[in-house]
Protein backbone atom coordinates (compact mmCIF):
# COMPACT_ATOMS: atom_id res chain seq x y z
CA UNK A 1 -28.62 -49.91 2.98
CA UNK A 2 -26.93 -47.00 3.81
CA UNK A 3 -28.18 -43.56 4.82
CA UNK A 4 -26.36 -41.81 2.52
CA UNK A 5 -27.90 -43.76 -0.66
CA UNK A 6 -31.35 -44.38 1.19
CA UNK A 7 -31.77 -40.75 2.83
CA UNK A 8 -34.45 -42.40 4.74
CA UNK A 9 -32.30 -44.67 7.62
CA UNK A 10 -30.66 -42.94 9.72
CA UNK A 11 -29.40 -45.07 12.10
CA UNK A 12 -27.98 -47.22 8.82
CA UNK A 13 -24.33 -47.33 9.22
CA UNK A 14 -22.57 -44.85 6.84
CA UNK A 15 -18.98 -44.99 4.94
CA UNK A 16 -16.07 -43.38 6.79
CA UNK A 17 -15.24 -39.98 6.04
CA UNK A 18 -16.77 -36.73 6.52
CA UNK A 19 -19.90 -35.69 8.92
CA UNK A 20 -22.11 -33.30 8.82
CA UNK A 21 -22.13 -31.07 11.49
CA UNK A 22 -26.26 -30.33 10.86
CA UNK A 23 -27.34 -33.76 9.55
CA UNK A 24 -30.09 -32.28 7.51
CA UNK A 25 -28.01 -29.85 5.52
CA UNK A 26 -27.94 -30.30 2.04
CA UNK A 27 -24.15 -28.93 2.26
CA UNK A 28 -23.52 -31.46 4.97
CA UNK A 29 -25.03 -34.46 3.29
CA UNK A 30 -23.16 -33.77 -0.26
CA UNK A 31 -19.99 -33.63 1.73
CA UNK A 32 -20.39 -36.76 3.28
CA UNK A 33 -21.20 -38.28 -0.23
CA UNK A 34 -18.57 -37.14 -1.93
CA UNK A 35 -15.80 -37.22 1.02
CA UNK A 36 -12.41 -36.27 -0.06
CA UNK A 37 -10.85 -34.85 -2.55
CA UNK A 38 -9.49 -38.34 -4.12
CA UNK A 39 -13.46 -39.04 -4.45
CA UNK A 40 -13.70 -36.42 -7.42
CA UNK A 41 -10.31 -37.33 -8.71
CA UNK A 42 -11.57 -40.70 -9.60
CA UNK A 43 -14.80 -39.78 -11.03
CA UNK A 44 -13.31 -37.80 -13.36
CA UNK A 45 -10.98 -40.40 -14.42
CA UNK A 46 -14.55 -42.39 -15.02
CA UNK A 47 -16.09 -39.86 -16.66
CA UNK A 48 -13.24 -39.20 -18.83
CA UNK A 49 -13.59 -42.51 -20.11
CA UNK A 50 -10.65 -44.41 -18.33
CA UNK A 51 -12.64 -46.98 -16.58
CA UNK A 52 -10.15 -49.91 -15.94
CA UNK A 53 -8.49 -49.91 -12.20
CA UNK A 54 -4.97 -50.00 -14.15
CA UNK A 55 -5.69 -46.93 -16.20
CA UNK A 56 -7.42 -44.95 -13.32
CA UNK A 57 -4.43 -46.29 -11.01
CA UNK A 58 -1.38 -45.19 -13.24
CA UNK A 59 -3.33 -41.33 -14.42
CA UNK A 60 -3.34 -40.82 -10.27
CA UNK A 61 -0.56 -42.61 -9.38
CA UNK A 62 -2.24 -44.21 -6.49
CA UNK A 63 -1.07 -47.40 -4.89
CA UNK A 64 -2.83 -50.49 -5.65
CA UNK A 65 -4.01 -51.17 -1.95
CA UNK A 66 -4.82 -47.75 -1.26
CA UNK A 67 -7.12 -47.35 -4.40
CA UNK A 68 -8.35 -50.73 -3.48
CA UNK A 69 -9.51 -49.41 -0.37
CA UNK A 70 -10.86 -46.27 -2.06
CA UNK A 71 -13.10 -47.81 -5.21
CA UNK A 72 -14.20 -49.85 -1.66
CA UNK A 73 -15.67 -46.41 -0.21
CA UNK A 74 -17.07 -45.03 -3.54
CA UNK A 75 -19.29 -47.95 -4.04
CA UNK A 76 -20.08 -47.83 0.04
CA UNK A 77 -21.25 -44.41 -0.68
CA UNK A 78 -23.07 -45.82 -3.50
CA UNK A 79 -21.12 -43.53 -6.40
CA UNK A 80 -19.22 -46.34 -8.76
CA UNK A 81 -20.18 -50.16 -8.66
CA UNK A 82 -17.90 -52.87 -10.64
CA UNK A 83 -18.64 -53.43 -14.24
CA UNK A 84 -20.74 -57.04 -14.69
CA UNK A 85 -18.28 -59.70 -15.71
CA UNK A 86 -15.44 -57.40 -15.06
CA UNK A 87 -11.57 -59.38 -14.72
CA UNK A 88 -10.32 -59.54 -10.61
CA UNK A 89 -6.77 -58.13 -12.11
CA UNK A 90 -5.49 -54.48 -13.22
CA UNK A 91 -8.36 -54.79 -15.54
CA UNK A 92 -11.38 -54.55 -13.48
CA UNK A 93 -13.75 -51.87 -14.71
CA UNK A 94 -15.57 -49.39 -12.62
CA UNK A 95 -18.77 -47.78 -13.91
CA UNK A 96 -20.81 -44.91 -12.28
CA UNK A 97 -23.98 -45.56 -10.50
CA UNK A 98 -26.83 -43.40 -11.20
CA UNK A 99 -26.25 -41.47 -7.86
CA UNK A 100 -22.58 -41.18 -9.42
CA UNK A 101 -23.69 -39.86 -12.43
CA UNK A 102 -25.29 -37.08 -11.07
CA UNK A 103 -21.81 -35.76 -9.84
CA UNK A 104 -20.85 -35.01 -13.18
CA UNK A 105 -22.18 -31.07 -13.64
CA UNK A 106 -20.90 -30.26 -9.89
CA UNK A 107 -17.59 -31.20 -11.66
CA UNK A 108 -17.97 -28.94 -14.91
CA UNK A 109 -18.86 -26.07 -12.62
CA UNK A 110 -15.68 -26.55 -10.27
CA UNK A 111 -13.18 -26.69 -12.92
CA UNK A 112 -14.66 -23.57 -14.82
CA UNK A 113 -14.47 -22.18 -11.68
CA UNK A 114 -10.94 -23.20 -11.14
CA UNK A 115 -10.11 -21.98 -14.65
CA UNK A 116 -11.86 -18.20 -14.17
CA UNK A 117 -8.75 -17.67 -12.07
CA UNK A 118 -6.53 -17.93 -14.62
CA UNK A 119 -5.68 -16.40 -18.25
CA UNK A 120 -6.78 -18.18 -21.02
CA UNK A 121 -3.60 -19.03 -22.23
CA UNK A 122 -2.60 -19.87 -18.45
CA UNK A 123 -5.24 -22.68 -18.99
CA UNK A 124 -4.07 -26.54 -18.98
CA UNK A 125 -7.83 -28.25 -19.23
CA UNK A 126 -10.57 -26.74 -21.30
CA UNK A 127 -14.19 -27.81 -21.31
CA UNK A 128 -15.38 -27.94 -25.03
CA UNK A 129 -18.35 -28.67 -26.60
CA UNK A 130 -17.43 -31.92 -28.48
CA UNK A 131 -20.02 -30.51 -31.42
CA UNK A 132 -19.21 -27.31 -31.93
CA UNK A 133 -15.36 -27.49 -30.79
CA UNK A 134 -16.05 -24.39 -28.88
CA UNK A 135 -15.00 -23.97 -25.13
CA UNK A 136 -17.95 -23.86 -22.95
CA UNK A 137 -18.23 -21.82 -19.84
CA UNK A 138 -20.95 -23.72 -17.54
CA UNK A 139 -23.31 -21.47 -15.11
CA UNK A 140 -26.00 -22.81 -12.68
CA UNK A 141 -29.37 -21.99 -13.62
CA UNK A 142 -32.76 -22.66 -12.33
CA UNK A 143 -34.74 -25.95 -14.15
CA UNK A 144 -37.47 -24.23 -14.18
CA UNK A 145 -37.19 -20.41 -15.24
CA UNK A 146 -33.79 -20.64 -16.80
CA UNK A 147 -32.59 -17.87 -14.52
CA UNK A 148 -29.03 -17.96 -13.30
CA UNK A 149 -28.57 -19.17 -9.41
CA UNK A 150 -25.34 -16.83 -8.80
CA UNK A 151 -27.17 -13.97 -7.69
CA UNK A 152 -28.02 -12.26 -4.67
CA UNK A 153 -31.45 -13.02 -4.97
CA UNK A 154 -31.23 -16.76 -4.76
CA UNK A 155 -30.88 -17.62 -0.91
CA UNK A 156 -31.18 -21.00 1.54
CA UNK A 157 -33.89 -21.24 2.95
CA UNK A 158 -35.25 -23.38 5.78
CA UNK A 159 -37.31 -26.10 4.41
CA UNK A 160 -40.38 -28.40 5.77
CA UNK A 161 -38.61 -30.74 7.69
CA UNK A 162 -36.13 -28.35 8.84
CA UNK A 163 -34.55 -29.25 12.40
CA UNK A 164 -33.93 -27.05 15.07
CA UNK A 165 -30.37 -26.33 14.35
CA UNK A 166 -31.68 -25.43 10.34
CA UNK A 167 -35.13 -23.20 11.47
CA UNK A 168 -32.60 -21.24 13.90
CA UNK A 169 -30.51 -20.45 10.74
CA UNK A 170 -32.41 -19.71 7.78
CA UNK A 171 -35.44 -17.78 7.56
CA UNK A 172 -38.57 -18.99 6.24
CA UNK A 173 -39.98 -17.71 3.15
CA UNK A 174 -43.51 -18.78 1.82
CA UNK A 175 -43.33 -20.58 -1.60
CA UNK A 176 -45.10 -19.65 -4.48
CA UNK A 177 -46.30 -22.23 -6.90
């Protein structure tokens, strides 16, 4: 299995693509999940609902060997996984993995972030509350208190199994329960 699904092996041979420079970085291990910038492409074509290879292939406009080769390195890095029962043509589906799945809010918050940039009206894709109809705006908050994480006041900090390289960066600051 590999380290980047297990976390625990890490001698485990991993998908091409990015390294982390500090292997115990959070930072450094999303990067090498995730990997280029084709990887979110395509999992927003998923989540959007367009799940075939042919539909995902002609929205990017990817070759067929080259997004081949890619759907081969998302389900290496354990993010999509073929649909059971699935056709070997243009019609093979694609569905997220669990692991995949949880990609899905990192994607809200970089396209809001993409769209504070620009004027409303300067706006091509809108996130909208399929409910309400209104446009959300997503913001990172703390699980537990509901607080917002954008602040000042919410740093890294070295954890218990920090390494060397990690302890000699962030400082240490005693957890309260």
């Amino acid at each position: 299995m590999s380290s980047v699904r297990a976390g625990a092996q890490h001698d485990a041979p991993r998908p091409s693509g990015p390294r982390a420079r500090i292997p115990d970085c959070p930072l450094g291990r999303t990067v090498e999940v995730v990997g280029a910038w084709w990887t979110l492409e395509i999992l927003h074509e998923i989540f959007n609902g367009h799940t075939t290879f042919g539909a995902i292939q002609h929205n990017l406009g990817t070759p067929t060997e080259l997004l081949l080769e890619r759907f081969g390195d998302l389900r290496d890095r354990g993010l999509v996984e073929p649909a059971v029962g699935a056709p070997n043509t243009d019609g093979r589906e694609y569905r997220l993995t669990p692991l995949g799945r949880t990609l899905r809010p990192l994607l809200l918050v970089i396209a809001a972030w993409g769209n504070h940039r620009l004027a409303p009206q300067d706006r091509s894709v809108i996130l909208v509350d399929t409910d309400t109809g209104v446009e959300v705006d997503p913001i990172v908050v703390d699980r537990r208190t509901g607080r917002r994480l954008d602040t000042e006041n919410v740093v890294f900090a070295r954890g218990p199994k920090a390494s060397e390289m990690v302890t000699a960066r962030y400082p240490k600051i005693m957890l309260t329960p």
